[in-house]
C-alpha atoms as a PDB file:
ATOM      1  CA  UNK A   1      35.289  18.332   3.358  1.00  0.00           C
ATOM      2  CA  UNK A   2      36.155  21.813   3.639  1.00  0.00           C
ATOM      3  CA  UNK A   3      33.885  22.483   0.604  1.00  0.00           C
ATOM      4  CA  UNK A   4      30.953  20.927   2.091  1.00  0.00           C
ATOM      5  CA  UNK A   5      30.559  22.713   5.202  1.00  0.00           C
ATOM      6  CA  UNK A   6      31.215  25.913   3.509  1.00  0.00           C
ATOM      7  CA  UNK A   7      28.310  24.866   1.355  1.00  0.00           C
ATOM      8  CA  UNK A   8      25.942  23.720   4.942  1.00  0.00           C
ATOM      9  CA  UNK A   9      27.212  26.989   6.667  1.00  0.00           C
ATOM     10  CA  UNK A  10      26.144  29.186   3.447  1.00  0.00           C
ATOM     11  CA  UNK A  11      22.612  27.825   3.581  1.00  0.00           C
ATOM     12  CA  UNK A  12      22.606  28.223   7.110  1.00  0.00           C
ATOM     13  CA  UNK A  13      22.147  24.179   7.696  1.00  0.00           C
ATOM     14  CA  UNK A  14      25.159  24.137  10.850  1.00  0.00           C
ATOM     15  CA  UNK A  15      27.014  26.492  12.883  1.00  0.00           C
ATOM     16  CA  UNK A  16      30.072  26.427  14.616  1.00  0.00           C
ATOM     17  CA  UNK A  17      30.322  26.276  18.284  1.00  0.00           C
ATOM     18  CA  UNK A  18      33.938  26.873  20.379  1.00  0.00           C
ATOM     19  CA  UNK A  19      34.399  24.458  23.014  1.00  0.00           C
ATOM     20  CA  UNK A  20      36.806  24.760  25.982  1.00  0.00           C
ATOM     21  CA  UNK A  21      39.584  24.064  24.695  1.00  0.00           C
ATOM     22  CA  UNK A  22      38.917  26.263  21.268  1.00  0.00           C
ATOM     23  CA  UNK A  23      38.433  23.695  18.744  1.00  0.00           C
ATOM     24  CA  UNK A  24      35.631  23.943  16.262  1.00  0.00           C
ATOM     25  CA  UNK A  25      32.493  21.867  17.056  1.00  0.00           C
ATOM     26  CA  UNK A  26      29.359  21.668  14.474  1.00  0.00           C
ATOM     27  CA  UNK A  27      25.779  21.452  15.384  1.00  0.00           C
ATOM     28  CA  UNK A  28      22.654  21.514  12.918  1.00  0.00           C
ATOM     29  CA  UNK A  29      20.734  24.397  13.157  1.00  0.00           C
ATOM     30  CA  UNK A  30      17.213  24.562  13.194  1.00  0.00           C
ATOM     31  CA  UNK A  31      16.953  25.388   9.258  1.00  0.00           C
ATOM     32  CA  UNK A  32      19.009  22.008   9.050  1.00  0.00           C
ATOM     33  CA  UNK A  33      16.682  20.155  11.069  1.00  0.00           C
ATOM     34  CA  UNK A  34      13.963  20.877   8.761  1.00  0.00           C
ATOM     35  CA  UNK A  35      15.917  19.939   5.482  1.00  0.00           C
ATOM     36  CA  UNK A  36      13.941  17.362   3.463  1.00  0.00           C
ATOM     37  CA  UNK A  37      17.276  15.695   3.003  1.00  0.00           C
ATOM     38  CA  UNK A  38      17.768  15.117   6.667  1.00  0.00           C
ATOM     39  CA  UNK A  39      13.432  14.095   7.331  1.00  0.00           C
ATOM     40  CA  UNK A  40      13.284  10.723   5.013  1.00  0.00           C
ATOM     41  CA  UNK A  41       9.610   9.840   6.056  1.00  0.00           C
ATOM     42  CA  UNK A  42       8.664  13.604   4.609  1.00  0.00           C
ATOM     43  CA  UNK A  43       9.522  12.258   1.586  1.00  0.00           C
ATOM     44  CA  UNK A  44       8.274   8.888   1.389  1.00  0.00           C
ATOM     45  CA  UNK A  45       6.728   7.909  -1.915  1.00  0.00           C
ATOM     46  CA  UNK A  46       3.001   6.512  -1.893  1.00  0.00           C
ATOM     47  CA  UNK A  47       2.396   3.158  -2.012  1.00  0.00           C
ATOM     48  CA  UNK A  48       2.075   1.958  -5.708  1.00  0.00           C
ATOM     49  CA  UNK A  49      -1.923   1.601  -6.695  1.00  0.00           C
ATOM     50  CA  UNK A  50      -3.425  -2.048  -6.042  1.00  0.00           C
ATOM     51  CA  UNK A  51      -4.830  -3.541  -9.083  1.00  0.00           C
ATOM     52  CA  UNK A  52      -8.394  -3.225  -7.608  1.00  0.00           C
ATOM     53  CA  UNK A  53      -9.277  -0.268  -5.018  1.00  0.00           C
ATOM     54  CA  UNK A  54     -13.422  -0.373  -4.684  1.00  0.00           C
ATOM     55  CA  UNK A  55     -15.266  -1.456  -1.770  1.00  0.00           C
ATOM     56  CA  UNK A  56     -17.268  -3.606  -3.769  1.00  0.00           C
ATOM     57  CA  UNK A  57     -14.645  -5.548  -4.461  1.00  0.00           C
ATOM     58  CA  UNK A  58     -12.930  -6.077  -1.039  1.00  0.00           C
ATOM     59  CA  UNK A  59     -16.265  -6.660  -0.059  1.00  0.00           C
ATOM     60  CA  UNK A  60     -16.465  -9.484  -2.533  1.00  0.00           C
ATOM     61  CA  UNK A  61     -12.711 -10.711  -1.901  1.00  0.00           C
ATOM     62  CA  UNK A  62     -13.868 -10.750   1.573  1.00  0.00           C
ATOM     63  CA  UNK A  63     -16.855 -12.948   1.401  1.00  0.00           C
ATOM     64  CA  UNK A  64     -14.977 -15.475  -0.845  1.00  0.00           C
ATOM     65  CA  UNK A  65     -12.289 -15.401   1.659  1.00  0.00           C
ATOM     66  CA  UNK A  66     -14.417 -15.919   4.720  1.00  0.00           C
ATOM     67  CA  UNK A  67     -16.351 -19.321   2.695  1.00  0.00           C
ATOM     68  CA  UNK A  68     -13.069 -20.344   1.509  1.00  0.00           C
ATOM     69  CA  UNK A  69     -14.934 -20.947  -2.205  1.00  0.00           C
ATOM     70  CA  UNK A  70     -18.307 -19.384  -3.740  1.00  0.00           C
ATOM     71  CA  UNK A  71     -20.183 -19.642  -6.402  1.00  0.00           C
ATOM     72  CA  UNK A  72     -21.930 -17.065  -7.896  1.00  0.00           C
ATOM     73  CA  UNK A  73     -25.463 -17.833  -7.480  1.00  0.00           C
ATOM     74  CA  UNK A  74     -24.327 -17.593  -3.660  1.00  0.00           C
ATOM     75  CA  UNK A  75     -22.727 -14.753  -3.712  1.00  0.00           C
ATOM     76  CA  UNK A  76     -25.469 -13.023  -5.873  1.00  0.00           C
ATOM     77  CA  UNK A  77     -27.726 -14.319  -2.615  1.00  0.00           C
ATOM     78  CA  UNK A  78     -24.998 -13.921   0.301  1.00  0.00           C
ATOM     79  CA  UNK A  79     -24.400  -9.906  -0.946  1.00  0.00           C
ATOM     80  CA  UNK A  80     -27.386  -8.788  -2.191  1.00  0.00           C
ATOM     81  CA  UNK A  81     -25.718  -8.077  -5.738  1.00  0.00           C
ATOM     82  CA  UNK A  82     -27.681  -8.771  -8.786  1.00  0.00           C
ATOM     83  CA  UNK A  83     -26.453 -11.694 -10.999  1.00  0.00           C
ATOM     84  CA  UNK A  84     -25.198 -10.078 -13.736  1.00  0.00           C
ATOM     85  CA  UNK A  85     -23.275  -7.480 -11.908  1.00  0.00           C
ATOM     86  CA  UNK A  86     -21.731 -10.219 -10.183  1.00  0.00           C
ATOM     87  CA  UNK A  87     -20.801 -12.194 -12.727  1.00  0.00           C
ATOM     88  CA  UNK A  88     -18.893  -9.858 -14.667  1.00  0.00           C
ATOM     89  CA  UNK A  89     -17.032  -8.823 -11.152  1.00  0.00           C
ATOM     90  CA  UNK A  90     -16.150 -12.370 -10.952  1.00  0.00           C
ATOM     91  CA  UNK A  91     -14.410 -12.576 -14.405  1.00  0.00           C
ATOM     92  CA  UNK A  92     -12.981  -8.884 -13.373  1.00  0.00           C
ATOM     93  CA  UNK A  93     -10.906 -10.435 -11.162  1.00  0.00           C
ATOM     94  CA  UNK A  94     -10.522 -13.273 -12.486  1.00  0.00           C
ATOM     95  CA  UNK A  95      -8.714 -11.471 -15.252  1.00  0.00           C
ATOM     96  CA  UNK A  96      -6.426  -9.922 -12.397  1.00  0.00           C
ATOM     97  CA  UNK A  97      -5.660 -13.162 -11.414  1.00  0.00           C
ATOM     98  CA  UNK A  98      -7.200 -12.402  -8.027  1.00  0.00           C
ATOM     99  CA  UNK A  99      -9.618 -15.617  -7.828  1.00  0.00           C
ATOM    100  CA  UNK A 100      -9.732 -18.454  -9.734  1.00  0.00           C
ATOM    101  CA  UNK A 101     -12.145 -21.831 -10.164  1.00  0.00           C
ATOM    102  CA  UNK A 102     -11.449 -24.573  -7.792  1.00  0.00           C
ATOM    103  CA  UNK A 103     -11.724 -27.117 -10.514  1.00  0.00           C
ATOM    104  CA  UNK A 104     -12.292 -27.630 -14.160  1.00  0.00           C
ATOM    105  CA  UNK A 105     -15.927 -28.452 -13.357  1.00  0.00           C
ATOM    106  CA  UNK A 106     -18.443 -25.833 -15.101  1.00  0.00           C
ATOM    107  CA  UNK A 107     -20.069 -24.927 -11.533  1.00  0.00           C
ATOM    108  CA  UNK A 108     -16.905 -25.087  -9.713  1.00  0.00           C
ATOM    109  CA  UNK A 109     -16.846 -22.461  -7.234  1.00  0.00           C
ATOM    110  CA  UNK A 110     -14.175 -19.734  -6.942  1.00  0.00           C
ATOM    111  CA  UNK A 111     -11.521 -19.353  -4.191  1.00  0.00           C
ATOM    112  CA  UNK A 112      -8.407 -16.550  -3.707  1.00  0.00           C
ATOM    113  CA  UNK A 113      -5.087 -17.189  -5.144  1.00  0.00           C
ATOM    114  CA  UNK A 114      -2.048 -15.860  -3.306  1.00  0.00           C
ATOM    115  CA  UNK A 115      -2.291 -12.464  -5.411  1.00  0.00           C
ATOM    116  CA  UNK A 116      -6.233 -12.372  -4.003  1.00  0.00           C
ATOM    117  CA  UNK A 117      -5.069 -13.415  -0.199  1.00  0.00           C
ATOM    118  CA  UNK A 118      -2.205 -10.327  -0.580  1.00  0.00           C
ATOM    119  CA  UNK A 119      -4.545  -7.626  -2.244  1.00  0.00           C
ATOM    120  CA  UNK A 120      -7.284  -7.983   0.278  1.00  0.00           C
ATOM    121  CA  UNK A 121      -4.537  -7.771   2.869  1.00  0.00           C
ATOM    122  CA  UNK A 122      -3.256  -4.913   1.495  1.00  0.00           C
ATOM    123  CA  UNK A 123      -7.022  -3.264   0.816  1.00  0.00           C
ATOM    124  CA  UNK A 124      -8.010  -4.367   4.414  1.00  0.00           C
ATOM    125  CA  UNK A 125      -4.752  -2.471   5.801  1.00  0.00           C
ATOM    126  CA  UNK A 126      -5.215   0.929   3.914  1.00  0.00           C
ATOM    127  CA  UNK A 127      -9.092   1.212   5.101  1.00  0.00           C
ATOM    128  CA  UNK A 128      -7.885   0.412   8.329  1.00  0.00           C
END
């Protein structure tokens, strides 16, 4: 222990303080108070990058969310984005595993998985 405080008194991180009855006290000096070491949140890492990140697409996550299942054709008329563009968002995220087809059926429409429901949480909560 010794060691230590030599080690926090050389760097100027604590002091030593008599009290009445003459027995060392320590307190943390202002340099100490500032030590990354002793703020945690300073040094908080980011939170890791969501698979998707564009407005566009929470925008779309959104709208499927909100009708509980969409096809394309009405979400190409419901947003305003053309057809194509659209289509190859749709099998964007279906690649991530973010949506997914209600059925087998060739029109089926497309609803959130869980992943979809937790990344448009999480997108929702850092624009926030």
């Amino acid at each position: 222990m010794k060691g230590i405080l030599q080690e926090l008194f050389v760097q100027s991180l604590v002091k030593a303080v008599q009290e009445l009855d003459s027995s060392p006290t320590y307190r943390i000096t202002s340099v100490g108070l500032e030590h990354p070491q002793r703020v945690p949140d300073r040094n908080r890492a980011r939170a890791p990058r969501l698979p998707v990140e564009s407005d566009r697409v929470r925008v779309v996550l959104s709208t499927i969310r909100d009708c509980r299942s969409l096809r394309i054709r009405d979400a190409t008329e419901r947003l305003g984005i053309p057809h194509q563009s659209l289509n190859a968002l749709f099998q964007y995220l279906k690649r991530k595993r973010l949506i997914a087809k209600t059925s087998n059926d060739l029109h089926a429409p497309y609803s959130l998985t869980d992943d979809g429901h937790a990344i448009l949480t999480e997108m929702t909560r850092r624009a926030a």
